[in-house]
C-alpha atoms as a PDB file:
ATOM      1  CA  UNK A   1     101.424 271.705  57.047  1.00  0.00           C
ATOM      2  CA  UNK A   2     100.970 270.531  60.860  1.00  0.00           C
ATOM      3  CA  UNK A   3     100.911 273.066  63.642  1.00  0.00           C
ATOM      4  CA  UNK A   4     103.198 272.612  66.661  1.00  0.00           C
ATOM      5  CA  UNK A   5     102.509 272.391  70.283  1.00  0.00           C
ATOM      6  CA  UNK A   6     104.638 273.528  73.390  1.00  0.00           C
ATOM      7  CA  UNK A   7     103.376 272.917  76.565  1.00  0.00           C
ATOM      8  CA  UNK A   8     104.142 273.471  79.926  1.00  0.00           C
ATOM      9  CA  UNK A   9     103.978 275.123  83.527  1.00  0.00           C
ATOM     10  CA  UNK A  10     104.832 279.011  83.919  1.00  0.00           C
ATOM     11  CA  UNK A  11     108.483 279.364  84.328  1.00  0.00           C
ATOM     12  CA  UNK A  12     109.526 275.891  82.338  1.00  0.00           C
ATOM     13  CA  UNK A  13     110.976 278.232  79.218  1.00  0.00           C
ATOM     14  CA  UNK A  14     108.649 277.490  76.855  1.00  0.00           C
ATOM     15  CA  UNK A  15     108.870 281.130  75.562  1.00  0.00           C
ATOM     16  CA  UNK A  16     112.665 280.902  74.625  1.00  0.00           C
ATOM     17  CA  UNK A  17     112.345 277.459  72.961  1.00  0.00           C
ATOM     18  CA  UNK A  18     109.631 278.383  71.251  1.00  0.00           C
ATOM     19  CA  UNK A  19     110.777 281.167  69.712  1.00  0.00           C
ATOM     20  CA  UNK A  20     114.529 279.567  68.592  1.00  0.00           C
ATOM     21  CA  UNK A  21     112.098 276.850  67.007  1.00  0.00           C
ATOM     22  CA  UNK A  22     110.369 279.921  65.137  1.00  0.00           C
ATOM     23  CA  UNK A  23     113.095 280.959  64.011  1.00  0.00           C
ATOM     24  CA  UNK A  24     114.458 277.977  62.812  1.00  0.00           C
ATOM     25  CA  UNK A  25     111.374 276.831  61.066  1.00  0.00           C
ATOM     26  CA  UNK A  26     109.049 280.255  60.108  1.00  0.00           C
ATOM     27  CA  UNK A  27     107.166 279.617  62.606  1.00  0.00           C
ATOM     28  CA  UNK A  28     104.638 282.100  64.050  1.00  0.00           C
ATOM     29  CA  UNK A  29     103.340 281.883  68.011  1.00  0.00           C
ATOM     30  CA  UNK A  30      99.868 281.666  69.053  1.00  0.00           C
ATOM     31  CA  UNK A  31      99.699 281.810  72.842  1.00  0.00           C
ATOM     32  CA  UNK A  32      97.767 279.187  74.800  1.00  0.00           C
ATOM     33  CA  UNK A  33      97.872 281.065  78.188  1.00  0.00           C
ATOM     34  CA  UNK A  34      94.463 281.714  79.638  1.00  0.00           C
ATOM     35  CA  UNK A  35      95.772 284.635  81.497  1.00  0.00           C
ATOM     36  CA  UNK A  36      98.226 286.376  78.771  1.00  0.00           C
ATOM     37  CA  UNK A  37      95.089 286.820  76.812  1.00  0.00           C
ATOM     38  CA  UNK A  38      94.293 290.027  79.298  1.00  0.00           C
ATOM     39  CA  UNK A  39      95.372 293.648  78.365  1.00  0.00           C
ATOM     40  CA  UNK A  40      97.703 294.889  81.727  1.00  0.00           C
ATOM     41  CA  UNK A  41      98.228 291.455  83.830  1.00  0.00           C
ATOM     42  CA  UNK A  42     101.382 290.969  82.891  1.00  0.00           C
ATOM     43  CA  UNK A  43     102.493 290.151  86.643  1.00  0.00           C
ATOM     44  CA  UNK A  44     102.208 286.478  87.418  1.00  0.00           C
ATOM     45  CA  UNK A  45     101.434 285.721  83.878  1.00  0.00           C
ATOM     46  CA  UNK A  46     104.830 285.409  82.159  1.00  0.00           C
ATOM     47  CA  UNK A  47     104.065 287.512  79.283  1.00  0.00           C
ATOM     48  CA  UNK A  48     106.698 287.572  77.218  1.00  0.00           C
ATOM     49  CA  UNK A  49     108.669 290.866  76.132  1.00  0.00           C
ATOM     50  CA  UNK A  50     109.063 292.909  72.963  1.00  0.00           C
ATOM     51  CA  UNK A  51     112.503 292.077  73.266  1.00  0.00           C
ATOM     52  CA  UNK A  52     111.817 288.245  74.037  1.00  0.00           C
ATOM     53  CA  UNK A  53     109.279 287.945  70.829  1.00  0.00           C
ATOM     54  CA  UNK A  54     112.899 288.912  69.427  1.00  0.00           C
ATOM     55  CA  UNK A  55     110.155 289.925  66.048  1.00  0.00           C
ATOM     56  CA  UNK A  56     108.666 286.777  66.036  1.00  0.00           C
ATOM     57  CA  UNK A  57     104.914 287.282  65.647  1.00  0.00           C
ATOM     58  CA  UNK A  58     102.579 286.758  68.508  1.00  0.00           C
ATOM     59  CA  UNK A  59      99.284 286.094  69.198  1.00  0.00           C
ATOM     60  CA  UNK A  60      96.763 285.782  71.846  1.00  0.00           C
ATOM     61  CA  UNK A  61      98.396 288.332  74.267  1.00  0.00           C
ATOM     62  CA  UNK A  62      96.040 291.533  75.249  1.00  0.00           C
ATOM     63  CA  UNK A  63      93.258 290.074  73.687  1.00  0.00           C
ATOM     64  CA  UNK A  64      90.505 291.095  76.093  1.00  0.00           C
ATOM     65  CA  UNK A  65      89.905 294.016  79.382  1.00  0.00           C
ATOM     66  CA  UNK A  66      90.299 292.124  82.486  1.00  0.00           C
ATOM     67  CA  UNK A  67      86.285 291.012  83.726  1.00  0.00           C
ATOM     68  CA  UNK A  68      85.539 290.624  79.835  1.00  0.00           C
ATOM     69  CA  UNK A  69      83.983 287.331  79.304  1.00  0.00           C
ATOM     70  CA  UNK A  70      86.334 285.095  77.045  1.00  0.00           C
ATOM     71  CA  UNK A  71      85.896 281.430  76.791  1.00  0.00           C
ATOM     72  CA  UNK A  72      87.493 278.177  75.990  1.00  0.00           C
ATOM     73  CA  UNK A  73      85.395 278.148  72.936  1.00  0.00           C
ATOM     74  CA  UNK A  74      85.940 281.691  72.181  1.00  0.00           C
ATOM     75  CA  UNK A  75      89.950 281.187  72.046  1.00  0.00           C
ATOM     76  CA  UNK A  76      89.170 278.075  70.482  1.00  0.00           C
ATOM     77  CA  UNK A  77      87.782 279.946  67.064  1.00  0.00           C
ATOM     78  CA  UNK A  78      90.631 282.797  68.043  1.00  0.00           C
ATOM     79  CA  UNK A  79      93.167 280.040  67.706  1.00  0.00           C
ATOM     80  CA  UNK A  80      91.574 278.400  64.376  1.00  0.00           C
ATOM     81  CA  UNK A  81      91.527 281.498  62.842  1.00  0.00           C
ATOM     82  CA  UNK A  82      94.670 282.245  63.465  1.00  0.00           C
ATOM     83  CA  UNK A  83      96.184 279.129  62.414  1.00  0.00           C
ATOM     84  CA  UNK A  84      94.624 278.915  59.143  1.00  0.00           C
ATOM     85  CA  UNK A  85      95.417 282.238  58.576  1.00  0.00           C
ATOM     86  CA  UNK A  86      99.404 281.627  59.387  1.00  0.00           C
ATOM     87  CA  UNK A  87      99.310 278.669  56.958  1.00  0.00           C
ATOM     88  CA  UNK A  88      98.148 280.766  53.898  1.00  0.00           C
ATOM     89  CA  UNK A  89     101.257 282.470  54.632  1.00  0.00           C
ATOM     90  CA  UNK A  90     103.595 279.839  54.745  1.00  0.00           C
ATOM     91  CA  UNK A  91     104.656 279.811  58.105  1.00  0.00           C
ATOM     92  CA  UNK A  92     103.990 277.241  60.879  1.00  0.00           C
ATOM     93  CA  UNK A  93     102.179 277.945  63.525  1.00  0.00           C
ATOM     94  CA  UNK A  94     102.752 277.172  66.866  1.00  0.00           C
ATOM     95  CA  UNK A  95     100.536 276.936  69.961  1.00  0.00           C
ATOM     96  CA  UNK A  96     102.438 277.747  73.030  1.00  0.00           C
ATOM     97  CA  UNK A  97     101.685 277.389  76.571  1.00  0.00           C
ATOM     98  CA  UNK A  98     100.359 276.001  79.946  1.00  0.00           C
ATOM     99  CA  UNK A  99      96.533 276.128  79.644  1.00  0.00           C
ATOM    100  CA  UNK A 100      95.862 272.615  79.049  1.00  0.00           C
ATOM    101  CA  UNK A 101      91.760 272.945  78.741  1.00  0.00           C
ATOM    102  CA  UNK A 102      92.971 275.717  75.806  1.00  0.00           C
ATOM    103  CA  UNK A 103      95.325 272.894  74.100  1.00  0.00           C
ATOM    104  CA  UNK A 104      92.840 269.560  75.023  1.00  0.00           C
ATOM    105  CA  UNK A 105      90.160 271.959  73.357  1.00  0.00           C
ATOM    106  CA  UNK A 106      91.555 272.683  70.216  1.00  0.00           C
ATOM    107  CA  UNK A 107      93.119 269.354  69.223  1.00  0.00           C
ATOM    108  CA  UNK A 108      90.352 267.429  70.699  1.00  0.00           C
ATOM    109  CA  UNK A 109      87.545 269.782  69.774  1.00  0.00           C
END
């Protein structure tokens, strides 16, 4: 089973396609946003809702306290983890977002 990539500035609607194509395929969203992953900046960062999730599962959103340390590498294994841990559930998982470094880093290691 492969795992899907959206990427893309802030603003470009990446959240909406990505969840139809959840929906459509069982797909489950790992976010790839290097600012999303901190609990209470949701300003600027393009979060998206409760209601825009629409129940599809999410993850790498509120990871961390703002001034925690969190690396590349560290949402690199976050992200691995996560994906292998979708796929023994079936679903796809999908990486989703504008960080490139995040992306370049885990498909280029």
């Amino acid at each position: 089973m492969r795992t899907l990539v959206i990427l893309g500035p802030t603003g470009s609607g990446k959240t909406s396609v990505s969840i139809e194509i959840a929906k459509a395929i069982g797909g489950e969203i790992i976010s790839a946003d290097s600012r999303a992953i901190y609990k209470g900046m949701d300003i600027g960062t393009a979060k998206p809702t409760l209601e825009e999730m629409q129940s599809i599962p999410h993850y790498g959103i509120d990871l961390v306290e703002p001034g925690d340390r969190f690396t590349v590498a560290d949402w690199k294994e976050y992200a691995r983890n996560k994906i292998k841990d979708i796929k023994t559930r079936g679903k796809v998982p999908m990486i989703v977002g504008g960080t490139g470094l995040y992306i370049d880093a885990l498909i280029y290691d």
